[in-house]
N, C-alpha and C. Protein backbone atom coordinates (compact mmCIF):
# COMPACT_ATOMS: atom_id res chain seq x y z
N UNK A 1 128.33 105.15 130.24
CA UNK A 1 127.90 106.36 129.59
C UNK A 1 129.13 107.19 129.27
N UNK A 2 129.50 107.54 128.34
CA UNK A 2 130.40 108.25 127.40
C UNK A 2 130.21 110.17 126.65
N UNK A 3 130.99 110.72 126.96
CA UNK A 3 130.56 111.71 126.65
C UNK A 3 131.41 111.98 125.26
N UNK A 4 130.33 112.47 124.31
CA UNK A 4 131.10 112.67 122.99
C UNK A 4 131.54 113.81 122.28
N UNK A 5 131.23 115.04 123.50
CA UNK A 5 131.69 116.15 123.33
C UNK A 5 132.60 116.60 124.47
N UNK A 6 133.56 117.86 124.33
CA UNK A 6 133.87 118.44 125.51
C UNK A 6 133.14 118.96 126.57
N UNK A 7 133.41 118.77 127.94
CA UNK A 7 132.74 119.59 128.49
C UNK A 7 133.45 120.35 129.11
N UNK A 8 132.44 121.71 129.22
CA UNK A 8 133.33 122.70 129.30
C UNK A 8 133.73 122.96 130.96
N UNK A 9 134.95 123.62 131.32
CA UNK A 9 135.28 123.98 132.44
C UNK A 9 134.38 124.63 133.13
N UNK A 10 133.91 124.52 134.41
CA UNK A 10 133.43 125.32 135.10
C UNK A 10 133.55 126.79 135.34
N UNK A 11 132.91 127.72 135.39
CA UNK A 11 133.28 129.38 135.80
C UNK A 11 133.58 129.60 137.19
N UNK A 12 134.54 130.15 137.28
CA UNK A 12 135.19 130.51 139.09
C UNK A 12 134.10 131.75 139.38
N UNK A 13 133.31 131.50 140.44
CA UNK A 13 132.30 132.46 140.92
C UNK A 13 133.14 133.99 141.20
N UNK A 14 132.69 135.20 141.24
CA UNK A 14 133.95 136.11 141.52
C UNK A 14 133.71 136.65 142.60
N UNK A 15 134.68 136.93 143.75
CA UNK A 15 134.98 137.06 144.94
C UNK A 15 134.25 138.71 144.90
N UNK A 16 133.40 138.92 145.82
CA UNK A 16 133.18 140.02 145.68
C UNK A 16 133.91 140.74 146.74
N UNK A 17 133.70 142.31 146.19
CA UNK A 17 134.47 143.22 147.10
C UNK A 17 134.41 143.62 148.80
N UNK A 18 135.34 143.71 149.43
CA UNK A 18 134.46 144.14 150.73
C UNK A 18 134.28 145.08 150.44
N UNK A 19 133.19 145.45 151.87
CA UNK A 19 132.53 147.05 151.97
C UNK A 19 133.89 147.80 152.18
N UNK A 20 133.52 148.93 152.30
CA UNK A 20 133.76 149.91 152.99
C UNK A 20 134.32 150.03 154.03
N UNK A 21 135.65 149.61 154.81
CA UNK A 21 135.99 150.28 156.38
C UNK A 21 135.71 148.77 156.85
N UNK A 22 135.50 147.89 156.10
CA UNK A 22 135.25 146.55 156.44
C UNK A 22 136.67 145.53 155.74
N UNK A 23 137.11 144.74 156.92
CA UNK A 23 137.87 143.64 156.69
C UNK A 23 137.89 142.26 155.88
N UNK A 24 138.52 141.84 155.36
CA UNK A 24 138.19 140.40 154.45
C UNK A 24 138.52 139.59 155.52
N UNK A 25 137.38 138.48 156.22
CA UNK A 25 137.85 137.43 157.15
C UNK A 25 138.73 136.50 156.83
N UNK A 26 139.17 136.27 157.65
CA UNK A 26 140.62 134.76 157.55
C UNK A 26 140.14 133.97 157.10
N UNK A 27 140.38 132.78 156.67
CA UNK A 27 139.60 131.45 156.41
C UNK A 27 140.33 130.60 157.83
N UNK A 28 139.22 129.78 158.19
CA UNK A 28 139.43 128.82 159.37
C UNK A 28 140.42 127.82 159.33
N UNK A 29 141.45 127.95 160.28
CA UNK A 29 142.25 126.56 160.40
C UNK A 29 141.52 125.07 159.90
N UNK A 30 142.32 124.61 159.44
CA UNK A 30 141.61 123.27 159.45
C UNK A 30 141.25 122.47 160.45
N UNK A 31 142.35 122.59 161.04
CA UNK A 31 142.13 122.35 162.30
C UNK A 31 141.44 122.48 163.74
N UNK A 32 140.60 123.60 163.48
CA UNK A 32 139.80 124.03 164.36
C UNK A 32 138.28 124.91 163.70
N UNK A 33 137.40 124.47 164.39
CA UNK A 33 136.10 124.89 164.06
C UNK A 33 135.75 126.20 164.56
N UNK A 34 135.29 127.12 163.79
CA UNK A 34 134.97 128.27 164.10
C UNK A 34 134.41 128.52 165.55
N UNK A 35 133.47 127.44 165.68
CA UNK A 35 132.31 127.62 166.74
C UNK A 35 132.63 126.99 168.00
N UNK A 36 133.52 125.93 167.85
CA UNK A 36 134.12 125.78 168.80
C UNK A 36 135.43 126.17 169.57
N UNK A 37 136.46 126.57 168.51
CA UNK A 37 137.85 126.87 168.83
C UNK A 37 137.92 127.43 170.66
N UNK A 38 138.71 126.81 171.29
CA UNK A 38 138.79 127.17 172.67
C UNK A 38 137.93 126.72 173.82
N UNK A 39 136.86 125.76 173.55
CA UNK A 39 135.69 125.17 174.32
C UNK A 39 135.99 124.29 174.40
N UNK A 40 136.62 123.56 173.88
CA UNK A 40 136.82 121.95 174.38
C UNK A 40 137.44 121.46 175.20
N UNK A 41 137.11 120.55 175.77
CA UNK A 41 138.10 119.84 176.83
C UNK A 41 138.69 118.59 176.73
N UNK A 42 140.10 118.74 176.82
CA UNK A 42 140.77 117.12 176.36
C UNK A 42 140.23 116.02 177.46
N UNK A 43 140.48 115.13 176.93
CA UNK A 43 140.44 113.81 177.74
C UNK A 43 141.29 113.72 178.61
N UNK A 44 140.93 113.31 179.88
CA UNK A 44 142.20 113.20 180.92
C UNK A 44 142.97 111.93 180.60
N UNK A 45 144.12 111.83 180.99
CA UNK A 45 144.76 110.86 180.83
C UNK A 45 144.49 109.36 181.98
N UNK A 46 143.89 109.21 182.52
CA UNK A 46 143.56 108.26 183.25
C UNK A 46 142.25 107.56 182.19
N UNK A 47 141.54 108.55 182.13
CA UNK A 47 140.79 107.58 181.15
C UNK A 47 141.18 106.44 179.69
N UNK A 48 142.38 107.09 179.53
CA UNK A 48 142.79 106.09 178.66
C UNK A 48 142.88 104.65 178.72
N UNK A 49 143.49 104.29 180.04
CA UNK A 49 143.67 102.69 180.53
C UNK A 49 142.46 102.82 181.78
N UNK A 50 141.23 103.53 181.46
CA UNK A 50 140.59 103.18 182.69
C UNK A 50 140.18 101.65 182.45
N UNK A 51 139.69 101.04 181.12
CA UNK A 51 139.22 99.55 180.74
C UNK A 51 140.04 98.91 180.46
N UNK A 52 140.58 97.69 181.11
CA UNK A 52 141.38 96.71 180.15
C UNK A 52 140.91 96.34 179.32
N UNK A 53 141.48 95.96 178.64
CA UNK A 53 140.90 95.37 176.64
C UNK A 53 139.76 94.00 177.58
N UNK A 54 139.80 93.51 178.31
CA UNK A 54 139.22 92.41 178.10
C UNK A 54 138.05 92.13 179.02
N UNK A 55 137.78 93.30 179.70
CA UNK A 55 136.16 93.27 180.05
C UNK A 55 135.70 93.66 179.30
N UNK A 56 135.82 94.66 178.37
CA UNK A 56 134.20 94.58 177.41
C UNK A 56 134.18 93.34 176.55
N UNK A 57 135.36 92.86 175.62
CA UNK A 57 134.98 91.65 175.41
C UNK A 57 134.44 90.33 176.36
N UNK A 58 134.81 90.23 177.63
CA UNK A 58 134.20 89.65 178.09
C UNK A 58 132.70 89.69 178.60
N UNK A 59 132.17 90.92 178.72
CA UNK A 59 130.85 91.32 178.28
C UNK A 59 130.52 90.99 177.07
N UNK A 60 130.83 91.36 175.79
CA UNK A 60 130.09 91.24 175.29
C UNK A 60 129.85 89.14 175.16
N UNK A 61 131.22 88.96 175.17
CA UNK A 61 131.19 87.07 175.27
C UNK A 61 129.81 86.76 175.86
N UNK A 62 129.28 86.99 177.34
CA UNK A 62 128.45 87.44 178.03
C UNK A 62 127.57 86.79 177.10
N UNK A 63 127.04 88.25 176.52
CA UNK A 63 126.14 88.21 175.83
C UNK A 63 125.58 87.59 174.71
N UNK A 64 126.59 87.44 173.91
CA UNK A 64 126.58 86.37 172.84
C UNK A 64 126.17 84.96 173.08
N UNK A 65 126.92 84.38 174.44
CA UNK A 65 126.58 83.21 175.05
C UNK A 65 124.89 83.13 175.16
N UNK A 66 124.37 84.26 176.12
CA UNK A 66 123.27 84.27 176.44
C UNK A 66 122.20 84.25 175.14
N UNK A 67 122.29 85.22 174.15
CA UNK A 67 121.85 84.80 173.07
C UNK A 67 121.43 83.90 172.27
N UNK A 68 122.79 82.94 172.16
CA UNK A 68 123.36 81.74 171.26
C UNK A 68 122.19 81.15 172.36
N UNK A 69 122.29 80.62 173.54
CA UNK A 69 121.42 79.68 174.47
C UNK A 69 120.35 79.93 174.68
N UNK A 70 119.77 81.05 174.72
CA UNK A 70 118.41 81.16 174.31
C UNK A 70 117.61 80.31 173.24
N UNK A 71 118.73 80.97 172.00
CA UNK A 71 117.64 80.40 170.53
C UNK A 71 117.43 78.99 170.99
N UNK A 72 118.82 78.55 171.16
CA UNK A 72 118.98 76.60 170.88
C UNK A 72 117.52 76.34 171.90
N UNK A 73 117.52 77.04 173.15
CA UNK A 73 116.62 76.91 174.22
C UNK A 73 115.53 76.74 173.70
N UNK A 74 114.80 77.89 172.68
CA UNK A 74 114.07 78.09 172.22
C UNK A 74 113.18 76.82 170.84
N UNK A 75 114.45 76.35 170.58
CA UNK A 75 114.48 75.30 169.63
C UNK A 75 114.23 73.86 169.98
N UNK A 76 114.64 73.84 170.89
CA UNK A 76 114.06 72.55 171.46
C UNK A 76 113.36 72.45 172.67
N UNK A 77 112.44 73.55 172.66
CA UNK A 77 111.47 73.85 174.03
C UNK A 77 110.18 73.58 173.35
């Protein structure tokens, strides 16, 4: 689909005035959410290496196995 005319620029909405004895608010870091800024809690550092990489894959292996042997189970039962 092709357009065969211009289209026209959009209109910039216009900022209205503050009141009276009233402040224009900041705009929010990007980095931080209004509603939360200061509530959060980091991750401790132990949790980082609490899992070695290779128990959950070995769970899930686990599971896959159990799966996979079911059907076949299932298939020739």
């Amino acid at each position: 689909m092709s357009v065969s005319h211009p289209v026209p620029a959009p209109t910039p909405t216009p900022t209205p005035a503050p009141a009276e004895g009233r402040s224009v608010p900041t705009e929010t870091p990007e980095c931080e959410a209004s509603t939360t800024h200061g509530i959060s809690t980091p991750e401790a550092v132990e949790l980082h290496t609490a899992w070695p990489g290779w128990i959950p894959l070995l769970a899930i292996m686990v599971m896959v196995v159990c799966c996979i042997g079911f059907a076949v189970g299932r298939i020739f039962a």
